[in-house]
C-alpha atoms as a PDB file:
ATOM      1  CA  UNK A   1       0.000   0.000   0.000  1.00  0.00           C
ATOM      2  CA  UNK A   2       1.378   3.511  -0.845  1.00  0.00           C
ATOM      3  CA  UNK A   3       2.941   5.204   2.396  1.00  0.00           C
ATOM      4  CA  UNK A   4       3.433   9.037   2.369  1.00  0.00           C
ATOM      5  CA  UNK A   5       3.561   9.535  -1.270  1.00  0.00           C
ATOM      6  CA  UNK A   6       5.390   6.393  -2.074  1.00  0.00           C
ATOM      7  CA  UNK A   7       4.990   2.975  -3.655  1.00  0.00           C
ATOM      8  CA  UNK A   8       7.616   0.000  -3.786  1.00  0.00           C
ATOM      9  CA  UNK A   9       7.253  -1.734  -6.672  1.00  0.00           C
ATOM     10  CA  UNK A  10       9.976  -4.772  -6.967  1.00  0.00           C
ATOM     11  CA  UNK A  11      13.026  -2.720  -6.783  1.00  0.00           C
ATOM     12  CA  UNK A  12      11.439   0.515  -7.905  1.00  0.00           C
ATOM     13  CA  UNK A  13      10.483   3.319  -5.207  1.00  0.00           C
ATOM     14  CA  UNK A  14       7.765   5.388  -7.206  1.00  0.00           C
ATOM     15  CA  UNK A  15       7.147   8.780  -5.292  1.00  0.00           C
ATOM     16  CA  UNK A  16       3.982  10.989  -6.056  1.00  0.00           C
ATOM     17  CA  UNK A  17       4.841  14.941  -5.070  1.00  0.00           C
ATOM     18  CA  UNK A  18       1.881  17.257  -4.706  1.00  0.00           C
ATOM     19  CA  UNK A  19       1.977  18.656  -8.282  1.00  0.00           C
ATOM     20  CA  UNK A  20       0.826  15.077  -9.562  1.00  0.00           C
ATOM     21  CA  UNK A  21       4.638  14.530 -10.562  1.00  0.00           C
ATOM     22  CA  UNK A  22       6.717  10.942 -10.273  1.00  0.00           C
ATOM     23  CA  UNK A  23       9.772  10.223  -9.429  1.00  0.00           C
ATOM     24  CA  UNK A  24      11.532   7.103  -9.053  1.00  0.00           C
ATOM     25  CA  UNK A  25      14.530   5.842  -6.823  1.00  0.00           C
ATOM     26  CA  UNK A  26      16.250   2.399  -5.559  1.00  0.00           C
ATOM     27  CA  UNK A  27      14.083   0.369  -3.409  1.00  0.00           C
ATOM     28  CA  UNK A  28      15.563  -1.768  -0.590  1.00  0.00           C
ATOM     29  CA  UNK A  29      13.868  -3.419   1.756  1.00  0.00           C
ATOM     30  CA  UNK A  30      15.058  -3.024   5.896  1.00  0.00           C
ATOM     31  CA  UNK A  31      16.508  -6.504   6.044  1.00  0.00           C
ATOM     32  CA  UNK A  32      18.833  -5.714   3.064  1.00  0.00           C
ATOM     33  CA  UNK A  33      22.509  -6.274   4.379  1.00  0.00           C
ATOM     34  CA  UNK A  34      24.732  -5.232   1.189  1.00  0.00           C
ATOM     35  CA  UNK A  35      26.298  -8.052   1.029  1.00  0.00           C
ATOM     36  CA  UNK A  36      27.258  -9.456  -2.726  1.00  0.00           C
ATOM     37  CA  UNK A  37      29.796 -11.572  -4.172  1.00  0.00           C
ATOM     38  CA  UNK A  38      32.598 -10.884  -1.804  1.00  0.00           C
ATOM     39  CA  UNK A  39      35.952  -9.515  -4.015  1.00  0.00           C
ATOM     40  CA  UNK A  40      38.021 -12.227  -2.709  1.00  0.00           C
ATOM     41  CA  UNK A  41      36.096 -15.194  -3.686  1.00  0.00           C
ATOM     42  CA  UNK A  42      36.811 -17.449  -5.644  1.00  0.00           C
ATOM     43  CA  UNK A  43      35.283 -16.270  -9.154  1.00  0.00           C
ATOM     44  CA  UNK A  44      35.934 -14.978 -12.089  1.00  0.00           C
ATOM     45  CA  UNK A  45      37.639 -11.145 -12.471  1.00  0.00           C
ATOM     46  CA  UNK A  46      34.399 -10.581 -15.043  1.00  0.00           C
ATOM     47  CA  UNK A  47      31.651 -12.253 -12.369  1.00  0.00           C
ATOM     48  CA  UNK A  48      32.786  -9.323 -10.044  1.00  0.00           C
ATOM     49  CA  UNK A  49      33.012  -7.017 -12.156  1.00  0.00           C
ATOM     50  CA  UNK A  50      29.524  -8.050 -13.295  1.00  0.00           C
ATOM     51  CA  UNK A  51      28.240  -6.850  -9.914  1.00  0.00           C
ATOM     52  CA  UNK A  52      29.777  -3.786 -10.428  1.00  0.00           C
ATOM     53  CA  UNK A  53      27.962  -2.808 -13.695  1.00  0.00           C
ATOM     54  CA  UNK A  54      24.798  -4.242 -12.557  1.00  0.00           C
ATOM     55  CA  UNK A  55      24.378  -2.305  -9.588  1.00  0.00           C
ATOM     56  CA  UNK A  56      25.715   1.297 -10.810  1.00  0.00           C
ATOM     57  CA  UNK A  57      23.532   0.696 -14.127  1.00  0.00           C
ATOM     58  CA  UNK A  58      21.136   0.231 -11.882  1.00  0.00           C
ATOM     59  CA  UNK A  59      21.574   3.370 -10.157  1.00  0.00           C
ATOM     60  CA  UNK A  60      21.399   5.367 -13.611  1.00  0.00           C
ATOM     61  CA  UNK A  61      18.538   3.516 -14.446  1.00  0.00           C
ATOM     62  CA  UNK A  62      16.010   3.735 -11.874  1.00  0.00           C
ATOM     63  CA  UNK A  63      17.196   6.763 -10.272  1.00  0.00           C
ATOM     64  CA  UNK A  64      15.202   9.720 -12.470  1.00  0.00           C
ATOM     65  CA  UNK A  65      16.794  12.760 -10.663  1.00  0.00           C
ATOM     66  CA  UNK A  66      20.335  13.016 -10.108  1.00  0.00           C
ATOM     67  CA  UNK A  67      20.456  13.823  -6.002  1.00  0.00           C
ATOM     68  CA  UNK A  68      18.651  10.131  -6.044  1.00  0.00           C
ATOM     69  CA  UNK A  69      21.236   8.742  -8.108  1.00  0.00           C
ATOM     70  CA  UNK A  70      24.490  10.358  -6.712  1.00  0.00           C
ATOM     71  CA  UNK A  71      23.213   9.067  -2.922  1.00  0.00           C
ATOM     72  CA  UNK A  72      22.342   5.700  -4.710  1.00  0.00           C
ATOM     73  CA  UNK A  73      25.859   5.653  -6.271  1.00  0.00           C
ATOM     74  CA  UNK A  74      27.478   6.212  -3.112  1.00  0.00           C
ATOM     75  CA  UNK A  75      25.679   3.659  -1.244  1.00  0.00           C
ATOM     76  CA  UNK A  76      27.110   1.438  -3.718  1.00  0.00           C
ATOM     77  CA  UNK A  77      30.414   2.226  -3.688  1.00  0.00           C
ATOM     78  CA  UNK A  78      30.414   1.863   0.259  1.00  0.00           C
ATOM     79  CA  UNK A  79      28.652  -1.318  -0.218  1.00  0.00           C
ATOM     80  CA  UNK A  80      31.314  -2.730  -2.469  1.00  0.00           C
ATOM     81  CA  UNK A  81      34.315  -1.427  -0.361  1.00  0.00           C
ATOM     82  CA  UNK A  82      32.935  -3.361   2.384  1.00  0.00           C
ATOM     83  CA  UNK A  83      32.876  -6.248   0.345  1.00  0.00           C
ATOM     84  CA  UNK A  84      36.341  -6.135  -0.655  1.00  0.00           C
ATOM     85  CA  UNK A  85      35.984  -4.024  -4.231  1.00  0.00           C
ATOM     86  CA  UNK A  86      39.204  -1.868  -4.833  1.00  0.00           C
ATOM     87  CA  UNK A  87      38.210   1.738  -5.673  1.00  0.00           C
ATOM     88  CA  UNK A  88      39.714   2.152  -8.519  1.00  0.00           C
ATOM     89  CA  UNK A  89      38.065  -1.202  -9.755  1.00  0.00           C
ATOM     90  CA  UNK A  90      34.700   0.410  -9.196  1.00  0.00           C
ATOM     91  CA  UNK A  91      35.603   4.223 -10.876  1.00  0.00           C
ATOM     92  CA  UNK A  92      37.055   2.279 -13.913  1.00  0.00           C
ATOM     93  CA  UNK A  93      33.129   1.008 -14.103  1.00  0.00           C
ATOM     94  CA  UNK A  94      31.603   4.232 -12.857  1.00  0.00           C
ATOM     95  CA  UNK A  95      29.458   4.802 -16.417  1.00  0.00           C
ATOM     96  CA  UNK A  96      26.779   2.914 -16.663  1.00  0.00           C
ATOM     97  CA  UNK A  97      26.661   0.365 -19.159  1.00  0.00           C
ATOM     98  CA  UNK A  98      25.015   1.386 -22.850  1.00  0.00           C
ATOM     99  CA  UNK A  99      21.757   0.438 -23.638  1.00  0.00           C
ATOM    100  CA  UNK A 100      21.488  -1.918 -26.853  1.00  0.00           C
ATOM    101  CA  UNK A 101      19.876   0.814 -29.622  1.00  0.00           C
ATOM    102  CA  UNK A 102      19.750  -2.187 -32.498  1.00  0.00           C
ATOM    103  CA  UNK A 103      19.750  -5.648 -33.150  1.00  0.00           C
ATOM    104  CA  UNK A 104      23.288  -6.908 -32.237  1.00  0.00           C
ATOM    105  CA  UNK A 105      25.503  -8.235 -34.848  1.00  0.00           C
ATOM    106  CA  UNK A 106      25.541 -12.594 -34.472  1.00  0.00           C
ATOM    107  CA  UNK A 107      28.422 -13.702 -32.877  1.00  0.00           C
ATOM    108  CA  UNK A 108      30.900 -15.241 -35.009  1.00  0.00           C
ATOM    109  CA  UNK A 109      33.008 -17.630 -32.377  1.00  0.00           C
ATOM    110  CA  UNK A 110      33.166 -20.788 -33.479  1.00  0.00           C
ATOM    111  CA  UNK A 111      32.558 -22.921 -30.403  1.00  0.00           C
ATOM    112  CA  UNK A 112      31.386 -22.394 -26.834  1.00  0.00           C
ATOM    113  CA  UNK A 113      33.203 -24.354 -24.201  1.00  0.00           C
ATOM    114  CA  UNK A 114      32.262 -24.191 -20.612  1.00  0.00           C
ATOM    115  CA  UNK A 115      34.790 -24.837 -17.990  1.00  0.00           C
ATOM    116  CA  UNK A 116      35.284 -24.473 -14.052  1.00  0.00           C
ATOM    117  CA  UNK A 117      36.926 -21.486 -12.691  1.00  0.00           C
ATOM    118  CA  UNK A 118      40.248 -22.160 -11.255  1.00  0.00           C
ATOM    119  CA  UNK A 119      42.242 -19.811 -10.742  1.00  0.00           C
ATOM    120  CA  UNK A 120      45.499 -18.961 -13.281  1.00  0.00           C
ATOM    121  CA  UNK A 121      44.181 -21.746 -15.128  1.00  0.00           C
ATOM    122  CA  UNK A 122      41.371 -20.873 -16.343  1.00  0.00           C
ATOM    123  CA  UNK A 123      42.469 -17.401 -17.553  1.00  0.00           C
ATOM    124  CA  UNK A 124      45.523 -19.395 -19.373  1.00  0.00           C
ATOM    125  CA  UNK A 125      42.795 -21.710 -21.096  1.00  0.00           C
ATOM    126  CA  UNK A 126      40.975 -18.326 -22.303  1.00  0.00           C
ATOM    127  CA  UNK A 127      44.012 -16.993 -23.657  1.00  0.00           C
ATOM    128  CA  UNK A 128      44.523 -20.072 -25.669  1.00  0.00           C
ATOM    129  CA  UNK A 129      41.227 -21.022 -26.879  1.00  0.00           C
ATOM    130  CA  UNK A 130      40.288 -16.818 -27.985  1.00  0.00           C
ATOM    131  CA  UNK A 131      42.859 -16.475 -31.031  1.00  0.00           C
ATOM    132  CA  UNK A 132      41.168 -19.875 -32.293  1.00  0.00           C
ATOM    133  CA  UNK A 133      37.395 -18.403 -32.081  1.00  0.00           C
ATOM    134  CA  UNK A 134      36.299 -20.508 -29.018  1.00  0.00           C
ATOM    135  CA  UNK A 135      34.638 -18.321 -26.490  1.00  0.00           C
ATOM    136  CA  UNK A 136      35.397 -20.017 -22.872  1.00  0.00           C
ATOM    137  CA  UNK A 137      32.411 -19.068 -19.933  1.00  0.00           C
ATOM    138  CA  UNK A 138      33.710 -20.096 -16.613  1.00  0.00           C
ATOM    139  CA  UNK A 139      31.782 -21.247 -13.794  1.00  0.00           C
ATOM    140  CA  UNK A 140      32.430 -21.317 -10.221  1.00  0.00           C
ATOM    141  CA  UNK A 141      32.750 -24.780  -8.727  1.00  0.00           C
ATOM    142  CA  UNK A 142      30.711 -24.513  -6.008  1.00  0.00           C
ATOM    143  CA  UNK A 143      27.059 -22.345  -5.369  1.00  0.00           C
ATOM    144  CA  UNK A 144      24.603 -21.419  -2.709  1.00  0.00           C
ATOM    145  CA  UNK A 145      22.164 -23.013  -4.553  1.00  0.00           C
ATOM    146  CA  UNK A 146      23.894 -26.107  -4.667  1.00  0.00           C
ATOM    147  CA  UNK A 147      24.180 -25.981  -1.359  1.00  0.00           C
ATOM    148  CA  UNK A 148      21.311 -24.711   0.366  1.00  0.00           C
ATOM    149  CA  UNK A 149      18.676 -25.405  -2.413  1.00  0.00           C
ATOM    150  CA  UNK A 150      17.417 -29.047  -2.524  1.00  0.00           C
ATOM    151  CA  UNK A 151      14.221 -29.398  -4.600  1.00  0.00           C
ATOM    152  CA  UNK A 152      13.641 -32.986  -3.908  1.00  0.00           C
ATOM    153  CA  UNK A 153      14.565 -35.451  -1.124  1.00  0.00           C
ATOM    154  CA  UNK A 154      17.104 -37.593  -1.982  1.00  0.00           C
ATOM    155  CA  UNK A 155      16.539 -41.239  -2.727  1.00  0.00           C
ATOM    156  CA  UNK A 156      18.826 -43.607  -0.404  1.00  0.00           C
ATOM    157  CA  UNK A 157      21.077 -45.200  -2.394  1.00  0.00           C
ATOM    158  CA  UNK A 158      19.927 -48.592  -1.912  1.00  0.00           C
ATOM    159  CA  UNK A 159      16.836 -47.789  -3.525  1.00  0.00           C
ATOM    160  CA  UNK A 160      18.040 -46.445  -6.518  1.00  0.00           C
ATOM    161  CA  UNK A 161      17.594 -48.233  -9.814  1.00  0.00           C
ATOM    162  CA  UNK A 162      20.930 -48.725 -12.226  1.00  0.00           C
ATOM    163  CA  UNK A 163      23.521 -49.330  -9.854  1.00  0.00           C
ATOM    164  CA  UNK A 164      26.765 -51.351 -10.083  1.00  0.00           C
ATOM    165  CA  UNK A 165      26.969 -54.037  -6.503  1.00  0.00           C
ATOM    166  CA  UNK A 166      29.317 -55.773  -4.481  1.00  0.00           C
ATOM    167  CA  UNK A 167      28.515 -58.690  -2.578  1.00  0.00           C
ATOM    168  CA  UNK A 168      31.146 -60.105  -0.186  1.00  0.00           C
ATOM    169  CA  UNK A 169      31.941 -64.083   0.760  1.00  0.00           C
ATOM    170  CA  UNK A 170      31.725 -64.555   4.240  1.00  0.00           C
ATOM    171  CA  UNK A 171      34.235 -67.433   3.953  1.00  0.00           C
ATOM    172  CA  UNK A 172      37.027 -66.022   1.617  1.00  0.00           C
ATOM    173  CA  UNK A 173      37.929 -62.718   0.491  1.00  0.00           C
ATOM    174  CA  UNK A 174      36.281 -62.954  -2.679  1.00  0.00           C
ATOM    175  CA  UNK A 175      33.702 -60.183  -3.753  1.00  0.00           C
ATOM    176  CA  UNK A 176      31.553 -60.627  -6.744  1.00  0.00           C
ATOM    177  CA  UNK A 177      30.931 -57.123  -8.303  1.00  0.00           C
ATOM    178  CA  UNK A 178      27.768 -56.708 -11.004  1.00  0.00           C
ATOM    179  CA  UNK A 179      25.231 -54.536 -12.665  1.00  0.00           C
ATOM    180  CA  UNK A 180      20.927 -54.105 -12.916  1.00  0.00           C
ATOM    181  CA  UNK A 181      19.055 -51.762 -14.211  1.00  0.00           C
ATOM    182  CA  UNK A 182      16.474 -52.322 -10.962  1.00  0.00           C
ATOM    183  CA  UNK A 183      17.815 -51.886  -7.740  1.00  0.00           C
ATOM    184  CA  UNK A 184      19.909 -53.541  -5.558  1.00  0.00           C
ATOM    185  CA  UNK A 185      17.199 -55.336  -2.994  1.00  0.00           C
ATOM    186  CA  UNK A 186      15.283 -56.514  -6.107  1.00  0.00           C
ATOM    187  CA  UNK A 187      18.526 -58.247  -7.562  1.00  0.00           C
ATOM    188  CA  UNK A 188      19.480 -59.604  -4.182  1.00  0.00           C
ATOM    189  CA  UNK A 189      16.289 -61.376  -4.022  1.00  0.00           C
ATOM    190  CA  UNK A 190      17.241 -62.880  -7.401  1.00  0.00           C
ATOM    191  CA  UNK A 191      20.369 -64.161  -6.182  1.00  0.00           C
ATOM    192  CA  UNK A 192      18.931 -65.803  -2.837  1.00  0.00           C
ATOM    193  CA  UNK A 193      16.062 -67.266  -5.128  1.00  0.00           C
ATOM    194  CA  UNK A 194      18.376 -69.032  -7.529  1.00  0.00           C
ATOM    195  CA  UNK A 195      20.556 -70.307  -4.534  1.00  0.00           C
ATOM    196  CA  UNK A 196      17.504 -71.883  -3.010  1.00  0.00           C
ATOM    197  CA  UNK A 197      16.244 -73.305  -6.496  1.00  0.00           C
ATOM    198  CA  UNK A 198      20.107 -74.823  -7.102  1.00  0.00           C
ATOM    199  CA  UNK A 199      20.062 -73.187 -10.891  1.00  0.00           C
ATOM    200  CA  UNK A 200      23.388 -72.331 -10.384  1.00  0.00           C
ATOM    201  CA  UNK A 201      23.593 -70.909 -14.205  1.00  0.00           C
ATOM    202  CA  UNK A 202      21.903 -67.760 -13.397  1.00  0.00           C
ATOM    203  CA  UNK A 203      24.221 -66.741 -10.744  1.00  0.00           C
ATOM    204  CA  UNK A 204      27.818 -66.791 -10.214  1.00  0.00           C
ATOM    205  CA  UNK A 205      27.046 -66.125  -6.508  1.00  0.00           C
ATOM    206  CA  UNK A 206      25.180 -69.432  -6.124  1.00  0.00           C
ATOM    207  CA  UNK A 207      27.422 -71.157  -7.824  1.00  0.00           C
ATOM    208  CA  UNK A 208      29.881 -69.837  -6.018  1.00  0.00           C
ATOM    209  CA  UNK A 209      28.483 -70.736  -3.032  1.00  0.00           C
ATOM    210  CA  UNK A 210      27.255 -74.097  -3.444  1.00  0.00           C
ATOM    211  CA  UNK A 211      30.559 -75.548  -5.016  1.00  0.00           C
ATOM    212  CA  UNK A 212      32.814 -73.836  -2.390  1.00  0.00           C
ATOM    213  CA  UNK A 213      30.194 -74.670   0.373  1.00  0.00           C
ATOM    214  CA  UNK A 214      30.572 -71.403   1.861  1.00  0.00           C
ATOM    215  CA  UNK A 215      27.819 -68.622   3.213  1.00  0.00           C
ATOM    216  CA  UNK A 216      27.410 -65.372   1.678  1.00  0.00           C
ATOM    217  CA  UNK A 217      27.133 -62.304   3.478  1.00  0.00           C
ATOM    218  CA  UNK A 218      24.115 -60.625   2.362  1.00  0.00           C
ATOM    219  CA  UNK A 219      24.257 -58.104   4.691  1.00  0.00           C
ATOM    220  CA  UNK A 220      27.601 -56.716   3.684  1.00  0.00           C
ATOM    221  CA  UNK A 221      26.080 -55.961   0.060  1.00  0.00           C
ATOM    222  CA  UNK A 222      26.111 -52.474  -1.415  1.00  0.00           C
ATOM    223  CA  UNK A 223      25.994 -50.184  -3.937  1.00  0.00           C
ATOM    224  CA  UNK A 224      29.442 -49.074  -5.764  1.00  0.00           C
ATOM    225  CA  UNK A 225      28.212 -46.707  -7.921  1.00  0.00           C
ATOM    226  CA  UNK A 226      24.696 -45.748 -10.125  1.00  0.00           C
ATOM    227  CA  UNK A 227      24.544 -45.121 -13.687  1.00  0.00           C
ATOM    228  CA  UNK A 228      20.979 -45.029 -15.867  1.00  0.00           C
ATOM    229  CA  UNK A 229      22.697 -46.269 -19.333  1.00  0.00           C
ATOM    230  CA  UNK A 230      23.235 -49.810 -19.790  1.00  0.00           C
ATOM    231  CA  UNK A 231      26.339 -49.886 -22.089  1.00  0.00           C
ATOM    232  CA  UNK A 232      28.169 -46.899 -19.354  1.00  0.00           C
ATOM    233  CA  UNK A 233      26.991 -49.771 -16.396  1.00  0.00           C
ATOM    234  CA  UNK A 234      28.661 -52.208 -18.520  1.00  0.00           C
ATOM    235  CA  UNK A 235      31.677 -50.310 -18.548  1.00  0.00           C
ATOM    236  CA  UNK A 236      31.564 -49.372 -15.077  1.00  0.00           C
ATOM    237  CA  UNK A 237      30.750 -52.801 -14.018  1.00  0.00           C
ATOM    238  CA  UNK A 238      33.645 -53.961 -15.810  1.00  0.00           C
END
């Protein structure tokens, strides 16, 4: 609800002054803490630099008298020192980036190759990959949304389908290692039920266990790894 002249919309302050004029200004709410991607983290020179641009452009953008937008722009740059942004980092983006006036011209790299950011590295890997016409994004390893965001619960791995299993001798240190596409308590069932039957060609477990006499410890079995495909199982299985 408007509040003494003034409406937030998103991150828009809209003002109405008595003449029936409107001006707009950055909106933040009271729980904002200025806190962005700290300078020192480990990204990419251009992801921080990114922040940069976006907020001043911001600033420029929203801001539609200049008293608004010089207090907006200093809240920024006070913002970013705190966060680690060298001063002359943030003047050398002061301007505000242009706004596109025409359809822009298709880009003519060759290739698009995604690759982690490490540090050193991945600048080197630019380098060498921009004289060819291969444009190189990099990526930060890790993310708060990989961390903090989980959309679904996660199945336990023992009911997962596609997995790759172990299943240990009790009697001798042999494992025997294999691969379903179902999952690992509906092939162990298999196993037991072709030991009981004595078909002994279905399962080298059985017959494992019925020539050698020896028990097999079907509690120790477990999953090694899960793959969907059946030719990478194969492989992994192997």
């Amino acid at each position: 609800m408007e509040q003494e002249g003034s409406l937030p919309i998103l991150d828009t302050r809209v003002t109405r002054h008595s003449d029936g004029s409107l001006t707009t200004a950055v909106f933040r709410k009271k729980t904002h803490s200025d806190w962005y991607l700290d300078f020192h983290s480990h990204h990419s020179l251009a992801h921080k630099v990114a922040v940069i641009q976006t907020l001043l452009t911001r600033a420029d953008r929203i801001c539609s008298n200049v008293p608004d937008r010089d207090v907006e722009k200093k809240q920024v740059a006070g913002a970013l020192s705190n966060n680690g942004y060298p001063t002359r980092l943030v003047k050398r983006n002061w301007q505000p980036s242009p706004q596109p006036t025409s359809t822009p011209e298709p880009d003519t790299c060759k290739a698009v190759v995604v690759v982690p950011y490490i540090r050193h590295l991945s600048e080197s890997i630019r380098r060498i990959l921009s004289p060819l016409g291969i444009r190189t994004c990099l990526r930060p390893h890790h993310t708060l949304r990989q961390a903090l965001v989980k959309l679904k619960d996660r199945v336990p791995v023992q009911q997962k389908a596609g997995v790759i299993y172990r299943i240990p001798c009790k009697d001798c240190p042999e494992v025997y290692v294999g691969q379903t596409g179902r999952t690992l308590a509906h092939r162990l069932k298999e196993h037991k039920r072709t030991l009981t039957s004595g078909n002994l060609a279905q399962s080298a477990v059985a017959e494992h266990a019925a020539q050698q006499s020896h028990a097999i410890d079907w509690e120790g079995a477990m999953v090694i790894d899960t793959e969907q495909q059946f030719h990478r199982r194969c492989t992994l299985e192997s």
